[in-house]
N, C-alpha and C. Protein backbone atom coordinates (compact mmCIF):
# COMPACT_ATOMS: atom_id res chain seq x y z
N UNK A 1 -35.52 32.20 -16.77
CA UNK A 1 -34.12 32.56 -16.64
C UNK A 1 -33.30 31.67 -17.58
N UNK A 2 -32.56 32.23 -18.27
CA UNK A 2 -31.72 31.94 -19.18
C UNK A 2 -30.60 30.69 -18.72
N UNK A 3 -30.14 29.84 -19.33
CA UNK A 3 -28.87 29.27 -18.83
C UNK A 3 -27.71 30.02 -18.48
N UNK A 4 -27.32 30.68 -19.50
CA UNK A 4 -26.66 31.97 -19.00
C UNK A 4 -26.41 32.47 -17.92
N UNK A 5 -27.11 32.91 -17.71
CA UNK A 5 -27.86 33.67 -16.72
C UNK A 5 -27.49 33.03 -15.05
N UNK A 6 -28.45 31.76 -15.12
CA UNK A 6 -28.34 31.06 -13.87
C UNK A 6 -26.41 30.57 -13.84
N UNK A 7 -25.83 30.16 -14.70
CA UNK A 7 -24.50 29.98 -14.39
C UNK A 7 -23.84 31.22 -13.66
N UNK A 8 -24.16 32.61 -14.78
CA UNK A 8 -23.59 33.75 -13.82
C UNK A 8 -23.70 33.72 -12.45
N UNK A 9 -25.06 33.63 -11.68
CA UNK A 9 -25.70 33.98 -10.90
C UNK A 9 -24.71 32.90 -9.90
N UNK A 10 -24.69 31.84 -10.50
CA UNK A 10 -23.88 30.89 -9.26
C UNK A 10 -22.93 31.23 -9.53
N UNK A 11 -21.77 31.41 -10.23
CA UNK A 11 -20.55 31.71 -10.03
C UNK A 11 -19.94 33.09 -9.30
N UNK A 12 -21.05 33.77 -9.19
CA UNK A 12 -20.93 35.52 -8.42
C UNK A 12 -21.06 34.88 -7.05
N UNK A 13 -22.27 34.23 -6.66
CA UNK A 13 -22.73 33.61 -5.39
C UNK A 13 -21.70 32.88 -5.20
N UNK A 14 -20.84 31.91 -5.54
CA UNK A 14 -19.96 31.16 -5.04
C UNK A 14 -18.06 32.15 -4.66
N UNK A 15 -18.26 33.03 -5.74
CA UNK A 15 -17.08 33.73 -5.65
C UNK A 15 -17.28 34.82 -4.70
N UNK A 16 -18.28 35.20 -4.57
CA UNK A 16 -18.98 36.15 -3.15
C UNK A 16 -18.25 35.34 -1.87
N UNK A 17 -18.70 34.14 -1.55
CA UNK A 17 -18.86 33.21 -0.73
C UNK A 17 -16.99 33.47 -0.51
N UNK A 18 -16.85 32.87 -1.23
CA UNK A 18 -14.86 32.50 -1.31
C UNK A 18 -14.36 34.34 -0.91
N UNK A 19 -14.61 34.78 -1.11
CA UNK A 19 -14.20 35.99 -0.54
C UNK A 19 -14.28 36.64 0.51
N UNK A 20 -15.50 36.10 1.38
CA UNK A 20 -15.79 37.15 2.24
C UNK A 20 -14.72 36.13 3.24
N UNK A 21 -14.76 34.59 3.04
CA UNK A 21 -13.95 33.73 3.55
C UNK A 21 -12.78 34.17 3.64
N UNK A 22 -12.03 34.28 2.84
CA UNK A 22 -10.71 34.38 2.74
C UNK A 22 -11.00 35.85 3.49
N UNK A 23 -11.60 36.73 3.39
CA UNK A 23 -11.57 38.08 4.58
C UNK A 23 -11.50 38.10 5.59
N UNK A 24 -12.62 37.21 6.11
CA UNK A 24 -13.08 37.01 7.57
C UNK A 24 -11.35 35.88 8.34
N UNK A 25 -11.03 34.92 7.50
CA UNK A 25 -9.86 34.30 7.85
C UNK A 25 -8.64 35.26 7.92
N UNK A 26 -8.67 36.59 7.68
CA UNK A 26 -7.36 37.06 7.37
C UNK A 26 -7.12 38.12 8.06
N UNK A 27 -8.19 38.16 8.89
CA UNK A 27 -8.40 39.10 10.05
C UNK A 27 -7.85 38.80 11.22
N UNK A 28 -7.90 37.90 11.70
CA UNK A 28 -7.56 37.04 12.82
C UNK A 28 -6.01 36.65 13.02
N UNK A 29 -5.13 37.04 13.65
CA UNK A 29 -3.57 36.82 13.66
C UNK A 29 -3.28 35.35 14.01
N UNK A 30 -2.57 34.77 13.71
CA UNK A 30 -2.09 33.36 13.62
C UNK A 30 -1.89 33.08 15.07
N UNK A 31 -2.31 31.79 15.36
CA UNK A 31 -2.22 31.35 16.77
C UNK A 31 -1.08 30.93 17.24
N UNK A 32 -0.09 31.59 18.18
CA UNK A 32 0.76 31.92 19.34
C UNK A 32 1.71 32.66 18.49
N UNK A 33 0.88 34.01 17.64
CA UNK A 33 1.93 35.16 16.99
C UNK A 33 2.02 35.81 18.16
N UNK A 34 3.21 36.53 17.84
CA UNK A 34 3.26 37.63 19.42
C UNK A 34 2.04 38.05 19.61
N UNK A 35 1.03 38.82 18.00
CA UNK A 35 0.27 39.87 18.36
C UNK A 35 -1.04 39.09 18.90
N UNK A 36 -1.06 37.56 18.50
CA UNK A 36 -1.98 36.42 19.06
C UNK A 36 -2.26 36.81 20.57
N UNK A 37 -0.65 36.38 20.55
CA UNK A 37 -0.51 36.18 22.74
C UNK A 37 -0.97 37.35 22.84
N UNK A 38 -0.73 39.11 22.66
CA UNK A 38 -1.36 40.07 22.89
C UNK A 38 -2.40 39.99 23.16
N UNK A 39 -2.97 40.20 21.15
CA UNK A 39 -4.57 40.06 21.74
C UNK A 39 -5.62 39.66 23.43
N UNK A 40 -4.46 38.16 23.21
CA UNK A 40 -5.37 37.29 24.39
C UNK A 40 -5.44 37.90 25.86
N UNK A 41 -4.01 38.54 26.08
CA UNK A 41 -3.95 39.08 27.14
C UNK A 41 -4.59 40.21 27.01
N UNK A 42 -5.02 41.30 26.55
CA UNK A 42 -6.51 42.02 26.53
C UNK A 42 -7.38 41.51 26.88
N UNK A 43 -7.88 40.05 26.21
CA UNK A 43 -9.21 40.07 26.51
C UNK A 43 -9.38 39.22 27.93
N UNK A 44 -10.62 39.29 28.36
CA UNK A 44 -10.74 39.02 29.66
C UNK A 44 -10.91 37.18 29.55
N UNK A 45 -9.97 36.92 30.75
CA UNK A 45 -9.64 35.57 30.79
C UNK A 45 -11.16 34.68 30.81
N UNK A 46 -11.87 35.61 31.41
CA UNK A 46 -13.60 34.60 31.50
C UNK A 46 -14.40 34.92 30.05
N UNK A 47 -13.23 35.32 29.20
CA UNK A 47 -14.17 35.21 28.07
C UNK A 47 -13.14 33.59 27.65
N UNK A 48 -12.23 33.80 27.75
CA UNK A 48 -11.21 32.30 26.87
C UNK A 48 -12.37 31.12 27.11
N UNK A 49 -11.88 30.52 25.52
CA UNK A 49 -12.12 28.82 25.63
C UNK A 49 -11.38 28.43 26.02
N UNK A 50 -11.48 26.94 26.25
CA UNK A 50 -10.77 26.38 27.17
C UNK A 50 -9.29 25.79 25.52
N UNK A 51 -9.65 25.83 24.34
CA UNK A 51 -8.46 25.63 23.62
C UNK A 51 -7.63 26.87 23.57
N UNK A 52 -8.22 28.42 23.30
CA UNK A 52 -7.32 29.13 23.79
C UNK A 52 -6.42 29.37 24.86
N UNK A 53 -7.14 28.82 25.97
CA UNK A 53 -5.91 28.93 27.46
C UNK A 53 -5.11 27.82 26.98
N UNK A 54 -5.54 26.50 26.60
CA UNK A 54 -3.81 25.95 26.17
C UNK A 54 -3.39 26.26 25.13
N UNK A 55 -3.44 27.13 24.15
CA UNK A 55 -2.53 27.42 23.22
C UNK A 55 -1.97 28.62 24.38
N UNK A 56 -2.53 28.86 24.42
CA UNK A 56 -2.12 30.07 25.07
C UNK A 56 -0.72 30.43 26.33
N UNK A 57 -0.85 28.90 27.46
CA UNK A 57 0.13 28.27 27.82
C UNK A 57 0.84 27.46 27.14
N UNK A 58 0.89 27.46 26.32
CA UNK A 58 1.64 26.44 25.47
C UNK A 58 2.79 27.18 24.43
N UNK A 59 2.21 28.21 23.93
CA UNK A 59 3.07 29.62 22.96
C UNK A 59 3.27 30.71 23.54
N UNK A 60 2.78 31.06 24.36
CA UNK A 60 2.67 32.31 25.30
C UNK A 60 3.33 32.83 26.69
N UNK A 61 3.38 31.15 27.10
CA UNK A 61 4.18 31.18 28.68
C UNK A 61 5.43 30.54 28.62
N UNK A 62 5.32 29.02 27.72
CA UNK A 62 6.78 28.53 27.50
C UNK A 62 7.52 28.84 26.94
C-alpha cells in the first residue's frame, strides 16, 4: 500500500468517525429544552438515571 493511499484511508476513517459523532450528538434535544422535559415525561420513570431525575427536577419542575 502506497503512502498515498494509507493517508487517504485514515483521513476517510477519521472523517467517517467525526461525522457519525456530530450525528449521533445532534439527535438528542438539549437538556431541560421543553422538548427534553417532554421526551422524559414519555418515557417510563423506571427507565431514568438517577442524573436525569435531577435534571429533570431541577429544569422541569422548578
Amino acid at each position: 500500500m502506497t503512502l498515498q493511499k494509507k493517508i487517504a484511508t485514515r483521513t476517510v476513517g477519521i472523517l467517517s468517525v467525526l461525522f457519525l459523532t456530530a450525528a449521533v450528538s445532534a439527535c438528542s434535544p438539549e437538556v431541560g429544552s421543553e422538548e427534553w422535559c417532554r421526551d422524559l415525561k414519555e418515557k417510563p420513570k423506571g427507565d431514568w438515571t438517577a442524573n436525569e431525575a435531577a435534571d429533570f427536577a431541577k429544569h422541569c419542575l422548578l
